[in-house]
PDB file of N, CA and C in Angstrom:
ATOM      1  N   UNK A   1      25.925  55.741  66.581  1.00  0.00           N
ATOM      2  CA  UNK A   1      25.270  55.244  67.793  1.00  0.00           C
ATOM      3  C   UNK A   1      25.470  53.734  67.873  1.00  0.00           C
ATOM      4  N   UNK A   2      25.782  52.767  69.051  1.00  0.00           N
ATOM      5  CA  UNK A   2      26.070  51.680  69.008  1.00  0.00           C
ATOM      6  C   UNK A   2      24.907  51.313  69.634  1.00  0.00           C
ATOM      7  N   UNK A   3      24.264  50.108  69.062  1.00  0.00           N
ATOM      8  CA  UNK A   3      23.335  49.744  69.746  1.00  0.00           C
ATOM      9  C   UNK A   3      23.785  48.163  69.905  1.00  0.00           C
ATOM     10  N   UNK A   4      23.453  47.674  71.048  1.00  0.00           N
ATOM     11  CA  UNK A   4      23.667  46.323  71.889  1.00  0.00           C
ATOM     12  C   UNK A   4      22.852  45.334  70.846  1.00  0.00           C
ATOM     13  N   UNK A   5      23.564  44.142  70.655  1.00  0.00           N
ATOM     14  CA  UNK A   5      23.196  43.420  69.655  1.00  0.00           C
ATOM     15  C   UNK A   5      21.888  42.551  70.331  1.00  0.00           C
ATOM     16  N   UNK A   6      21.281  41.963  69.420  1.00  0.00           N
ATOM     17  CA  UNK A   6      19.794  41.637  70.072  1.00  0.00           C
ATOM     18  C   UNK A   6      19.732  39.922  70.441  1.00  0.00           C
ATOM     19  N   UNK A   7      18.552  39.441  71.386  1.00  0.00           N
ATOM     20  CA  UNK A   7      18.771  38.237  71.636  1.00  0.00           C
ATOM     21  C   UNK A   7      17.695  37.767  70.474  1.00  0.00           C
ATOM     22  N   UNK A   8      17.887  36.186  70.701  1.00  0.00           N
ATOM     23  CA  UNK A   8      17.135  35.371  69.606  1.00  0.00           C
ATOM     24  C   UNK A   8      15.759  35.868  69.446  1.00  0.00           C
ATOM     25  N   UNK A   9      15.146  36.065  70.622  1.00  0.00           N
ATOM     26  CA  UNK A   9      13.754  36.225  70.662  1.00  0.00           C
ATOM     27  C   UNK A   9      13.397  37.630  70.241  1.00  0.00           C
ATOM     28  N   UNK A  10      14.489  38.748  70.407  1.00  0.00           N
ATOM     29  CA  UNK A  10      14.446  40.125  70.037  1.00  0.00           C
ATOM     30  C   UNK A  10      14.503  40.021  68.647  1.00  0.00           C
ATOM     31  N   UNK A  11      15.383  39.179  68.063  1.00  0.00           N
ATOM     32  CA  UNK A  11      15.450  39.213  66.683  1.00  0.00           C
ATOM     33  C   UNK A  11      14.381  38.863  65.832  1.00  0.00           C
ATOM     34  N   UNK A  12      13.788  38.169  66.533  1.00  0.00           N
ATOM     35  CA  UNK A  12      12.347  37.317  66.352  1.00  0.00           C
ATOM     36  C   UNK A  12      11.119  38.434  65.899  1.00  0.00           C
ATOM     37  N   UNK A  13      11.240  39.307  67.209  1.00  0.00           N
ATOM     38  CA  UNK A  13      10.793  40.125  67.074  1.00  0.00           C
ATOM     39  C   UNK A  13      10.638  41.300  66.356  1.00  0.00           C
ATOM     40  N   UNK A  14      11.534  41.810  65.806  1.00  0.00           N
ATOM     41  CA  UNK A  14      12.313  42.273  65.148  1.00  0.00           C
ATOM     42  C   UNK A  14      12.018  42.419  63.547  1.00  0.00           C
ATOM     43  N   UNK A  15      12.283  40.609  63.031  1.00  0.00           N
ATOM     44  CA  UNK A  15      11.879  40.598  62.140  1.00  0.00           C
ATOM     45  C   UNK A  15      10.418  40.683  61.748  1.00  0.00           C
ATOM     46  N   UNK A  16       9.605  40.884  62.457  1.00  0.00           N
ATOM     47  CA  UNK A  16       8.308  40.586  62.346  1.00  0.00           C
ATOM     48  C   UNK A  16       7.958  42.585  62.270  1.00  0.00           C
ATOM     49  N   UNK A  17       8.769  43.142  63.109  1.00  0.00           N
ATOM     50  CA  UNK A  17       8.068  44.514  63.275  1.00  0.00           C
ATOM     51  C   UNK A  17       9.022  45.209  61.875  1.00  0.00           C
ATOM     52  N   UNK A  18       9.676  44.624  61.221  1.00  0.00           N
ATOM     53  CA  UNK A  18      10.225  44.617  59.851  1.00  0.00           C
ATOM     54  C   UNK A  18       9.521  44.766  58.688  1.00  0.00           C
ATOM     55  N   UNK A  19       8.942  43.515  58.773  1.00  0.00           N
ATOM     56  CA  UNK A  19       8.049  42.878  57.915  1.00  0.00           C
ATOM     57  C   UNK A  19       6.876  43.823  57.746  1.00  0.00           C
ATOM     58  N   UNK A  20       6.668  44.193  58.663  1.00  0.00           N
ATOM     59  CA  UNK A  20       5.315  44.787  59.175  1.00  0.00           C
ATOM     60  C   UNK A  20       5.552  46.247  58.535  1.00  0.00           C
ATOM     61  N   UNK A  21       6.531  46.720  59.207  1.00  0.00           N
ATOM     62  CA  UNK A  21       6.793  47.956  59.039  1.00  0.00           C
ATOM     63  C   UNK A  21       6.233  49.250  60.130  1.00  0.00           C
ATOM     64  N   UNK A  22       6.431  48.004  61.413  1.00  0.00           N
ATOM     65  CA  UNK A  22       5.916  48.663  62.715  1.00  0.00           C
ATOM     66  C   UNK A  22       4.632  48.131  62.783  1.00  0.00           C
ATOM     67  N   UNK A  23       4.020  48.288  64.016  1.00  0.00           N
ATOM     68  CA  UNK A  23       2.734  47.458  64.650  1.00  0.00           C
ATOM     69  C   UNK A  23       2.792  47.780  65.752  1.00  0.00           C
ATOM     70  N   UNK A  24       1.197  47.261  66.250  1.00  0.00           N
ATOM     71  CA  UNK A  24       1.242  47.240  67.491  1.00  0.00           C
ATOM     72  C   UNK A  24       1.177  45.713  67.616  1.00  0.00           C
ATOM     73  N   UNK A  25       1.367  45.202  69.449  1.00  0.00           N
ATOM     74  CA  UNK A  25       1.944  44.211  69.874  1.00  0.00           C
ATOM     75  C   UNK A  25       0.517  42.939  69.190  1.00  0.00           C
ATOM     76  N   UNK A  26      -0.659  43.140  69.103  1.00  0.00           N
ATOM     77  CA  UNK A  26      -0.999  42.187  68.764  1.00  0.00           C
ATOM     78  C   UNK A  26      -0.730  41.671  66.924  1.00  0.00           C
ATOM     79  N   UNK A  27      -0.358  42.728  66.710  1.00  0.00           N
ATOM     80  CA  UNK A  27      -0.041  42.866  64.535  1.00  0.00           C
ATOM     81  C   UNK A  27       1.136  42.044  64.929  1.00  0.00           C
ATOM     82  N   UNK A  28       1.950  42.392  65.787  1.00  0.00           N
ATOM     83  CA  UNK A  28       3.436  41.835  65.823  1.00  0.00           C
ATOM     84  C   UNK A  28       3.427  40.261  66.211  1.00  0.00           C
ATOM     85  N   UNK A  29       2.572  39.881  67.446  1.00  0.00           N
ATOM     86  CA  UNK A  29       2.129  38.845  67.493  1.00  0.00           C
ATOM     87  C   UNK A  29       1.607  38.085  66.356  1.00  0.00           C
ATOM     88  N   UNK A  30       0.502  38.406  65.834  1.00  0.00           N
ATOM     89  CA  UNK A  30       0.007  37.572  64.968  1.00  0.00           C
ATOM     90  C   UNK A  30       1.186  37.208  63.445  1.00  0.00           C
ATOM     91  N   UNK A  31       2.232  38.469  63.751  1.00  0.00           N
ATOM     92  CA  UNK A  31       2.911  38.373  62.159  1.00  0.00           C
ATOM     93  C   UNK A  31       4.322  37.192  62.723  1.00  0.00           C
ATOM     94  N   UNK A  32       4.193  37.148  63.974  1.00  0.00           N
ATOM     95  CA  UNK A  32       5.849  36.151  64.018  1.00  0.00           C
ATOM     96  C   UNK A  32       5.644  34.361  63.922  1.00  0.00           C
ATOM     97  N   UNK A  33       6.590  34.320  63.443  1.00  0.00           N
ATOM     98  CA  UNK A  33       7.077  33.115  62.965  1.00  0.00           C
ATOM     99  C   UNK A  33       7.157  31.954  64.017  1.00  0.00           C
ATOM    100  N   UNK A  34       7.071  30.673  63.923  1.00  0.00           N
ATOM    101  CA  UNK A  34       7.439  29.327  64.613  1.00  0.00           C
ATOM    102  C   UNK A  34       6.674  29.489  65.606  1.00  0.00           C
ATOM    103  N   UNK A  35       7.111  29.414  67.227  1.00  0.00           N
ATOM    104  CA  UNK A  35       6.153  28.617  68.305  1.00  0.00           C
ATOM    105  C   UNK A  35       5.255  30.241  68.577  1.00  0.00           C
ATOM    106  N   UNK A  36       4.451  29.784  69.184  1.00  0.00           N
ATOM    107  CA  UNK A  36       3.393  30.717  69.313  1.00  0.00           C
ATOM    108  C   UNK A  36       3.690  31.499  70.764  1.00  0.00           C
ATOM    109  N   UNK A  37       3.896  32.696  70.763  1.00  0.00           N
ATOM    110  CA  UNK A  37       4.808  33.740  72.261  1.00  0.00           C
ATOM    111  C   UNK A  37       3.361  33.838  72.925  1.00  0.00           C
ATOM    112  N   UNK A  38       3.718  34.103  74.239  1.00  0.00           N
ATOM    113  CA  UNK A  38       2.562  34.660  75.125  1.00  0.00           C
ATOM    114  C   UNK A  38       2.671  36.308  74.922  1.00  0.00           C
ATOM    115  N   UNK A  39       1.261  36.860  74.764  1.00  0.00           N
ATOM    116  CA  UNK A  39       1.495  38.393  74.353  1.00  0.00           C
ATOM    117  C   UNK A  39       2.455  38.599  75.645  1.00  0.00           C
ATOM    118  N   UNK A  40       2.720  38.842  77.125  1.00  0.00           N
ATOM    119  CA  UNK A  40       3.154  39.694  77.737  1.00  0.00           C
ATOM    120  C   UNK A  40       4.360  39.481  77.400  1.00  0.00           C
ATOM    121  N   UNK A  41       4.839  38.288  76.716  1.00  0.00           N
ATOM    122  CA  UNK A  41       6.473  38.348  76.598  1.00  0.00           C
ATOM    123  C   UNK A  41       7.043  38.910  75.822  1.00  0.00           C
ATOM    124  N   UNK A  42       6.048  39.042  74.622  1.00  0.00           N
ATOM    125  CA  UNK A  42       6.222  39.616  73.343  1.00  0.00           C
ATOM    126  C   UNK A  42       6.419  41.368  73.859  1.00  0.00           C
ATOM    127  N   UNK A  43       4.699  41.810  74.464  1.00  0.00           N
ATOM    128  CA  UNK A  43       5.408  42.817  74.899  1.00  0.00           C
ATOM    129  C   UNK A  43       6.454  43.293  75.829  1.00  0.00           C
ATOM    130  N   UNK A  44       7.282  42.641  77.083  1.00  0.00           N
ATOM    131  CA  UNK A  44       8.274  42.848  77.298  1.00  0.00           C
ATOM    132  C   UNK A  44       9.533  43.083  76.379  1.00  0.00           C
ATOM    133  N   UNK A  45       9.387  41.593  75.644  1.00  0.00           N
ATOM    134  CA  UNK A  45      10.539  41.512  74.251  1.00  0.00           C
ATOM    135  C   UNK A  45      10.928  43.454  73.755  1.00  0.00           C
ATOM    136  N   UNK A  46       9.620  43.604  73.161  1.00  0.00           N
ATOM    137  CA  UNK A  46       9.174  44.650  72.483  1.00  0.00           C
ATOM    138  C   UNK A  46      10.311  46.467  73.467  1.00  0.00           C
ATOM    139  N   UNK A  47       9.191  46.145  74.713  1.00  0.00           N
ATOM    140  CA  UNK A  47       9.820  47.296  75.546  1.00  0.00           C
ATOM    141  C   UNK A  47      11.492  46.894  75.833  1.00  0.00           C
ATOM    142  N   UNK A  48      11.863  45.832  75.518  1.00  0.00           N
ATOM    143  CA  UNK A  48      13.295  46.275  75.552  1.00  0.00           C
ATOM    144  C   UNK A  48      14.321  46.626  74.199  1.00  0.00           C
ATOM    145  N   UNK A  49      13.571  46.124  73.112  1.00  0.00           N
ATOM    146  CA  UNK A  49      14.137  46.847  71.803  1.00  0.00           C
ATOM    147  C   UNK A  49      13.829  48.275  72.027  1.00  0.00           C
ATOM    148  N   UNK A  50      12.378  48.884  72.683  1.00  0.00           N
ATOM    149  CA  UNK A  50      12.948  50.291  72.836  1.00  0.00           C
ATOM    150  C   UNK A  50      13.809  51.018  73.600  1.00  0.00           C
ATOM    151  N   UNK A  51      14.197  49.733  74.713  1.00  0.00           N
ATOM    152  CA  UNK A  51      14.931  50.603  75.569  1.00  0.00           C
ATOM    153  C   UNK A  51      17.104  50.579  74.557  1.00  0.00           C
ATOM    154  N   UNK A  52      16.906  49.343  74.061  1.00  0.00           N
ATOM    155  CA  UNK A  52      18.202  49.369  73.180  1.00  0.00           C
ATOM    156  C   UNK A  52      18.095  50.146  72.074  1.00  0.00           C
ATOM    157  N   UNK A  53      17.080  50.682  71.787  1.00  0.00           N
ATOM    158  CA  UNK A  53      16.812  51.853  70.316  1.00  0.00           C
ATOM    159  C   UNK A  53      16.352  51.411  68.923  1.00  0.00           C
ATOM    160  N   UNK A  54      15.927  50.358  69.021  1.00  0.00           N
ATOM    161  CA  UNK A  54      15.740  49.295  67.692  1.00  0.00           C
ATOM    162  C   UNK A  54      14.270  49.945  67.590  1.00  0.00           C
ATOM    163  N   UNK A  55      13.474  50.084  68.362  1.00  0.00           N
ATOM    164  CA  UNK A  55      12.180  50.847  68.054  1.00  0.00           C
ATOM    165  C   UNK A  55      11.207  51.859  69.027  1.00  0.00           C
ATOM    166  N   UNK A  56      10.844  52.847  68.334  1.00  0.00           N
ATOM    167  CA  UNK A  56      10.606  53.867  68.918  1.00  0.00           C
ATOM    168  C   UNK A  56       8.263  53.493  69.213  1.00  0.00           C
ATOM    169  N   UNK A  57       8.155  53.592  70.289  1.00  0.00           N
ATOM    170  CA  UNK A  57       6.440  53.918  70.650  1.00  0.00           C
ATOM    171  C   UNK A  57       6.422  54.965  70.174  1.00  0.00           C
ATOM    172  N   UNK A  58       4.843  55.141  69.318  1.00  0.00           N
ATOM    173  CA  UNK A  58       4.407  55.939  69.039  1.00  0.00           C
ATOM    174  C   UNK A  58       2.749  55.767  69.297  1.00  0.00           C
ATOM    175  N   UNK A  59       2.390  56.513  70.243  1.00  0.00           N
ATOM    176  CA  UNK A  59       0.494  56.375  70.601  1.00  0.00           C
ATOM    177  C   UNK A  59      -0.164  56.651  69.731  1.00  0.00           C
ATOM    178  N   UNK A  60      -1.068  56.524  69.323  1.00  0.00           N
ATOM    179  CA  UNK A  60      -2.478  56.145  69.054  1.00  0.00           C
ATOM    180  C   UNK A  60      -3.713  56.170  70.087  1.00  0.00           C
ATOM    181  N   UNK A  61      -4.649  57.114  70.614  1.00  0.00           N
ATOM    182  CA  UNK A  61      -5.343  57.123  71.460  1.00  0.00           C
ATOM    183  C   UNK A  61      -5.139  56.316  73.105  1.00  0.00           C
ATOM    184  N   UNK A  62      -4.997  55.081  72.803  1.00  0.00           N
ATOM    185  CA  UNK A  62      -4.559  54.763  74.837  1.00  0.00           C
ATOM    186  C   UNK A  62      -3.825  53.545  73.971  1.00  0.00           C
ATOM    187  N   UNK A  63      -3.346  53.255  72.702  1.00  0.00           N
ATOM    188  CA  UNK A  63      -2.313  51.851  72.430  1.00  0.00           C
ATOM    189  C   UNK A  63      -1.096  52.594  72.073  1.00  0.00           C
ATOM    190  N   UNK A  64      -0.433  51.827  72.066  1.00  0.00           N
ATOM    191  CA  UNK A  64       1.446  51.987  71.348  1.00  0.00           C
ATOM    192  C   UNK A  64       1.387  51.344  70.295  1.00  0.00           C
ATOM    193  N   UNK A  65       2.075  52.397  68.909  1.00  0.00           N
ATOM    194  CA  UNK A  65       2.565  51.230  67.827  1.00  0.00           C
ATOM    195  C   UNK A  65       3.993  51.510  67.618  1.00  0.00           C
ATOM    196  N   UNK A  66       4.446  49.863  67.843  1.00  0.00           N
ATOM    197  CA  UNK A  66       5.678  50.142  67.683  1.00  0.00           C
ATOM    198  C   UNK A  66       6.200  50.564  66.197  1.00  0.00           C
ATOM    199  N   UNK A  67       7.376  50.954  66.082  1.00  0.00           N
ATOM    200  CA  UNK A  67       8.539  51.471  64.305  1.00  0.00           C
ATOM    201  C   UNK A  67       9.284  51.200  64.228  1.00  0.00           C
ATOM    202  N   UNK A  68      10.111  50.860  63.508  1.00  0.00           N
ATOM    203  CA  UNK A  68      11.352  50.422  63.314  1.00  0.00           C
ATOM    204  C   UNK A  68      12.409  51.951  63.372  1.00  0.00           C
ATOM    205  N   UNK A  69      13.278  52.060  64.439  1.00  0.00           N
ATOM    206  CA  UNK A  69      14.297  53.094  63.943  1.00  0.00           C
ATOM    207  C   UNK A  69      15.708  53.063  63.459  1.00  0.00           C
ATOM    208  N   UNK A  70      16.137  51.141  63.439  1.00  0.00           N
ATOM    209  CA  UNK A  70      17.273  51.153  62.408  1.00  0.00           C
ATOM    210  C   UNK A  70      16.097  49.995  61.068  1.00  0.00           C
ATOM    211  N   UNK A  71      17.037  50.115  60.190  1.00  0.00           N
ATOM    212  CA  UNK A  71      16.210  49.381  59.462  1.00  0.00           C
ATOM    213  C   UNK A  71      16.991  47.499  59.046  1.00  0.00           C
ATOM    214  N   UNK A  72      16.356  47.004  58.492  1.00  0.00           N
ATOM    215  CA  UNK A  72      16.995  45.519  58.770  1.00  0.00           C
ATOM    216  C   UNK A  72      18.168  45.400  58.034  1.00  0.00           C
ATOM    217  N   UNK A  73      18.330  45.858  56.746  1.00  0.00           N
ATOM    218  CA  UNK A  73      19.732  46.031  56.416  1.00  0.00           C
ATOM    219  C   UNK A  73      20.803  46.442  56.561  1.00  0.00           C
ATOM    220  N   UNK A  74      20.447  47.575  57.808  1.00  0.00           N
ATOM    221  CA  UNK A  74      21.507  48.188  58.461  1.00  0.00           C
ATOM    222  C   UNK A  74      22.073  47.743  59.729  1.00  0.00           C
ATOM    223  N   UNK A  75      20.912  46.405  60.304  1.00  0.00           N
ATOM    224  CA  UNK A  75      21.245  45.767  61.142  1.00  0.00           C
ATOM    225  C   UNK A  75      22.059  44.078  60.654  1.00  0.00           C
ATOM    226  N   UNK A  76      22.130  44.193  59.749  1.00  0.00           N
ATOM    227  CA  UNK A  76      22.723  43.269  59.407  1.00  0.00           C
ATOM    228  C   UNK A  76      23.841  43.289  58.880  1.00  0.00           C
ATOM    229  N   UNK A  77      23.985  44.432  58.553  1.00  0.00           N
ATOM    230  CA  UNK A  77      25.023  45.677  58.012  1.00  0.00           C
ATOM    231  C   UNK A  77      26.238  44.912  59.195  1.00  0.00           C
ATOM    232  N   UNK A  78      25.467  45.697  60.200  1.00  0.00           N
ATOM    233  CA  UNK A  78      26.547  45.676  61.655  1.00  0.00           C
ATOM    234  C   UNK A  78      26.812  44.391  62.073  1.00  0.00           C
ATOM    235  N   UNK A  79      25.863  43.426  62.345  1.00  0.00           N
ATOM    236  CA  UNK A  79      26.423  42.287  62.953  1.00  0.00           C
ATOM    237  C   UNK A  79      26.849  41.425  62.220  1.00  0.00           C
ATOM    238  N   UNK A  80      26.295  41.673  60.993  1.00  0.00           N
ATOM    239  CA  UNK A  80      28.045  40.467  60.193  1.00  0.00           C
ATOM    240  C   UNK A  80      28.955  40.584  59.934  1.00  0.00           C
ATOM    241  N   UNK A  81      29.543  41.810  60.209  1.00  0.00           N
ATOM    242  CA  UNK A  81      30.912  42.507  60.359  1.00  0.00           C
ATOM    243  C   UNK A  81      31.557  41.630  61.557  1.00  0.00           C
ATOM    244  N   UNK A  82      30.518  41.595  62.691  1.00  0.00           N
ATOM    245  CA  UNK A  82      31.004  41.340  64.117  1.00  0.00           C
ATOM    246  C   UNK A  82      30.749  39.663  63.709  1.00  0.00           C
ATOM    247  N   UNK A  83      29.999  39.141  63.331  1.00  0.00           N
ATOM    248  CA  UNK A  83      29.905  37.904  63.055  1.00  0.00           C
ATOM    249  C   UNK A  83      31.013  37.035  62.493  1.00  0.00           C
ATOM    250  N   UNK A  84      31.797  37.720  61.493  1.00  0.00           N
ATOM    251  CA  UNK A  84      32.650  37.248  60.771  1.00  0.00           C
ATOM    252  C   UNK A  84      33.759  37.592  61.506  1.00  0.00           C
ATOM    253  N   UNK A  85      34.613  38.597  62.019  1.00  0.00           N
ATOM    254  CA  UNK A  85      34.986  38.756  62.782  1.00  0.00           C
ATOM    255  C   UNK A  85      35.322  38.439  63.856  1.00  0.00           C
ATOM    256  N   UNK A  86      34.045  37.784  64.742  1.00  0.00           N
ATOM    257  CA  UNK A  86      34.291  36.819  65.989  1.00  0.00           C
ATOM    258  C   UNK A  86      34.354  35.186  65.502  1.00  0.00           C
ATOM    259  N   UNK A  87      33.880  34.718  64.322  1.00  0.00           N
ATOM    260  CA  UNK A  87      33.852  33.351  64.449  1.00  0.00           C
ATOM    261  C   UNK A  87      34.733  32.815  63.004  1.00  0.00           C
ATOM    262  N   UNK A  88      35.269  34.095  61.803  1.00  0.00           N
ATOM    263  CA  UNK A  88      36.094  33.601  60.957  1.00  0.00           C
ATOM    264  C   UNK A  88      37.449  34.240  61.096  1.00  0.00           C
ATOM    265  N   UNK A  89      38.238  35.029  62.232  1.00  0.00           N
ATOM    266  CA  UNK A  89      38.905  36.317  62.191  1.00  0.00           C
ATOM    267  C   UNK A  89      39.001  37.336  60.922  1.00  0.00           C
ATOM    268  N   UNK A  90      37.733  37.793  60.981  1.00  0.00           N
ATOM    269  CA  UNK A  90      37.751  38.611  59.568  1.00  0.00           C
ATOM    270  C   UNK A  90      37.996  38.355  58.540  1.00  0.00           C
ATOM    271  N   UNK A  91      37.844  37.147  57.990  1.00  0.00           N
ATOM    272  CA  UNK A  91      38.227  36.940  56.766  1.00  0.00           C
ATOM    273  C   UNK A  91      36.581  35.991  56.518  1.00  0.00           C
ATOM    274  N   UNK A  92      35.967  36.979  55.304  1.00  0.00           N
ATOM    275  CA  UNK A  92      34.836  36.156  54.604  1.00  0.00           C
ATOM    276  C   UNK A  92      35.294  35.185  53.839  1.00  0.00           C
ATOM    277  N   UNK A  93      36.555  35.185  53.180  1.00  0.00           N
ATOM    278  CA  UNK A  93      36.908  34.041  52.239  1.00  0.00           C
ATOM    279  C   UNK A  93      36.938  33.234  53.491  1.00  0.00           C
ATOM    280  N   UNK A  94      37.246  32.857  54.260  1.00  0.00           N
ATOM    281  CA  UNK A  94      37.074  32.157  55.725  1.00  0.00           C
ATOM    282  C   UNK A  94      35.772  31.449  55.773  1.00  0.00           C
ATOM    283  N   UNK A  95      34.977  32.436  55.763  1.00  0.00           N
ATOM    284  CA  UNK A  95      33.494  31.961  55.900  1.00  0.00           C
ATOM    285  C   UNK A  95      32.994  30.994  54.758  1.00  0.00           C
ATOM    286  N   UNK A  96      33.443  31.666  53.687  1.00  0.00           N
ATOM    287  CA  UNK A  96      32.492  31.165  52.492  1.00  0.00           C
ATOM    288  C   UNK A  96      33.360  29.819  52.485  1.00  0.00           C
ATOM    289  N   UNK A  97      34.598  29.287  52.579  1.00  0.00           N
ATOM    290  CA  UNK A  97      35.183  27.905  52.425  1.00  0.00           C
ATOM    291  C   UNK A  97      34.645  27.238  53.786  1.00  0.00           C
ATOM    292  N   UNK A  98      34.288  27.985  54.673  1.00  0.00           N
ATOM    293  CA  UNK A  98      33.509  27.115  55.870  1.00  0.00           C
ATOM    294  C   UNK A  98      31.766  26.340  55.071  1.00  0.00           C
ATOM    295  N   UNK A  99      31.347  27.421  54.473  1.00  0.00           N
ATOM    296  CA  UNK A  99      29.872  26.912  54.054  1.00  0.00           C
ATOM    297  C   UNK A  99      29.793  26.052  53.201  1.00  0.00           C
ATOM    298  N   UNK A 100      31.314  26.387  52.016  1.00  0.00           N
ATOM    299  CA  UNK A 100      31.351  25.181  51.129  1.00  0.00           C
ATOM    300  C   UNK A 100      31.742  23.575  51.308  1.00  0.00           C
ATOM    301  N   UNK A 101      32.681  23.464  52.841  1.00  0.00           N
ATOM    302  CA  UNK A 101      33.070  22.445  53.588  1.00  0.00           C
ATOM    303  C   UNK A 101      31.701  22.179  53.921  1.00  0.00           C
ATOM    304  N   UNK A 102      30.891  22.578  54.562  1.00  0.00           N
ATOM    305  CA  UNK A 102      29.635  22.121  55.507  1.00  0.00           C
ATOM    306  C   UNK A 102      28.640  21.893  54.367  1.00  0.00           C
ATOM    307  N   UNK A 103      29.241  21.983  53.071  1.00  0.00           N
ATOM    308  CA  UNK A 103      27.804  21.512  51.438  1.00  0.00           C
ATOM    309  C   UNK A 103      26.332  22.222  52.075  1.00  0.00           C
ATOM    310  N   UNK A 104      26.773  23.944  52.758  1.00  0.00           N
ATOM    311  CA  UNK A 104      25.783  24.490  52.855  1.00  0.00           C
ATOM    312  C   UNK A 104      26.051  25.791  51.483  1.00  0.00           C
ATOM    313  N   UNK A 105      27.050  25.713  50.737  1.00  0.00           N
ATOM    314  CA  UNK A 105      26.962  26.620  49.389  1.00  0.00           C
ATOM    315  C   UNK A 105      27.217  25.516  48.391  1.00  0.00           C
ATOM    316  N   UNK A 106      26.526  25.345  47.107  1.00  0.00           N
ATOM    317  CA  UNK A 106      26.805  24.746  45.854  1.00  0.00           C
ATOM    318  C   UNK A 106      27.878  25.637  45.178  1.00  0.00           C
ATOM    319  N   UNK A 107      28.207  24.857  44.302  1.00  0.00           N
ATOM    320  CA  UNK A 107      29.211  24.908  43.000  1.00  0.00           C
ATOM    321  C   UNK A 107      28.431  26.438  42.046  1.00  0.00           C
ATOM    322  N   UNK A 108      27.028  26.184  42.117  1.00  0.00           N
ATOM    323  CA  UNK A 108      26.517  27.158  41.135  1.00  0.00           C
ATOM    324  C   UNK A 108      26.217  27.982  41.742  1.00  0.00           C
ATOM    325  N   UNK A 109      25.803  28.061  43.409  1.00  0.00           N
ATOM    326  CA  UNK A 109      25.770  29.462  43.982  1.00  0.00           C
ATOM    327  C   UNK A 109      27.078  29.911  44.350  1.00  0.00           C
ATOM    328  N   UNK A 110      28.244  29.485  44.182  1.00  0.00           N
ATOM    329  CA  UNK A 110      29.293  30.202  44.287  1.00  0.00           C
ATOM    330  C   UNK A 110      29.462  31.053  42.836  1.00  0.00           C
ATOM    331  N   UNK A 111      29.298  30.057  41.799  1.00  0.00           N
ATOM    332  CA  UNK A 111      29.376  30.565  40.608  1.00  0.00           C
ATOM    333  C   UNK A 111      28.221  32.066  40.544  1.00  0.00           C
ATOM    334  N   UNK A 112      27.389  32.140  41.004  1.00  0.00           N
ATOM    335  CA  UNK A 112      25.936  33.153  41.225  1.00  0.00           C
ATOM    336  C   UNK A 112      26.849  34.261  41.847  1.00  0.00           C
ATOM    337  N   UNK A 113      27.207  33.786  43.419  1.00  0.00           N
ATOM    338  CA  UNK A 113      28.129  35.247  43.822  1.00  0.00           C
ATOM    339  C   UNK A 113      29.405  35.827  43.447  1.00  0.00           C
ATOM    340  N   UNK A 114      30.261  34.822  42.642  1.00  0.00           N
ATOM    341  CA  UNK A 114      31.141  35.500  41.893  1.00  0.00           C
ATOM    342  C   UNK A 114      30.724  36.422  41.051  1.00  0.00           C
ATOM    343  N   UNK A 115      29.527  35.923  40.070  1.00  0.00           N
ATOM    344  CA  UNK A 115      28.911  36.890  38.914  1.00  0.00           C
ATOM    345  C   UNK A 115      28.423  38.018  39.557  1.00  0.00           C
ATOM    346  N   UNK A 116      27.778  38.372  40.944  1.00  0.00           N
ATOM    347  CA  UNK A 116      27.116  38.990  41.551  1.00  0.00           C
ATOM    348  C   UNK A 116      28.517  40.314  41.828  1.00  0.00           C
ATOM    349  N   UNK A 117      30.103  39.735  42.718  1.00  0.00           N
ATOM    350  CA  UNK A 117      30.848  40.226  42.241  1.00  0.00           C
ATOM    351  C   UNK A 117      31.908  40.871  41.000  1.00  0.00           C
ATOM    352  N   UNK A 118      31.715  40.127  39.846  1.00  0.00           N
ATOM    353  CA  UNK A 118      31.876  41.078  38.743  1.00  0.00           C
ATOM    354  C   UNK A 118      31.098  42.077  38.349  1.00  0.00           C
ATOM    355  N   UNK A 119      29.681  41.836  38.260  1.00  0.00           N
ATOM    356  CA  UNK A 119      28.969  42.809  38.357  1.00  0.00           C
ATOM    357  C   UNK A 119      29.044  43.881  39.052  1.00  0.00           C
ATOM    358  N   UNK A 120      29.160  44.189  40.433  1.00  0.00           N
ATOM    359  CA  UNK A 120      29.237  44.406  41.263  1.00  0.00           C
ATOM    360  C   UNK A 120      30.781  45.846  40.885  1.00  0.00           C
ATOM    361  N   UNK A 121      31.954  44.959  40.294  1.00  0.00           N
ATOM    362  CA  UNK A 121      33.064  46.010  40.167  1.00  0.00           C
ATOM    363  C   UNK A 121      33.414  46.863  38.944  1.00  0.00           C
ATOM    364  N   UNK A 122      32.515  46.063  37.951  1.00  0.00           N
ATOM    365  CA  UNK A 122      32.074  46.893  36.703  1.00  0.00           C
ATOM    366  C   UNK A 122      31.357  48.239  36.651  1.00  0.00           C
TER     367      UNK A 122
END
């Protein structure tokens, strides 16, 4: 199933109904991060991750709680495929000499994910 990749504020959202492990809109509210959303936007936000499939309503007497129906690793799964892809042409060694140019990876966290890859093929 392809689902349409999400905007900033969906992601926002997102991560919070993650975290949570589903909620309803005021749990989701109170659990997100940085500037403070107006609930109706949040719940709009909300009703359009269900309409892209990211989360399914489920009632509770007269409220909705939202669920997660992909889960966050599987969404991240997908868009850094497309991430790397659109902005390194597929090549992660691409990426990772971009982060080490920009002194956003150290010497010892490269050394960390190499070990992470030997491990990894052992």
């Amino acid at each position: 199933m392809e689902l349409d990749k999400l905007t900033l504020q969906e992601e926002e959202a997102m991560l919070s109904i993650w975290q949570l492990q589903g909620g309803f809109i005021k749990e989701i509210l109170d659990n997100l991060k940085g500037e403070p959303v107006p609930y109706t936007t949040l719940a709009s936000t909300v009703k359009n991750l269900v309409k892209k499939g990211y989360v399914k309503p489920v009632s509770y007497a007269n409220a909705k709680r939202y669920e997660p129906v992909i889960s966050e690793e599987e969404y991240k799964g997908r868009y850094m495929n497309s991430f790397v892809g659109d902005y390194f042409r597929n090549s992660y060694k691409e990426m990772v000499s971009f982060f080490v140019k920009e002194e956003k990876l150290s010497e010892d966290e490269l050394k960390e994910i190499m070990d992470m890859i030997k491990r990894g093929k052992s």
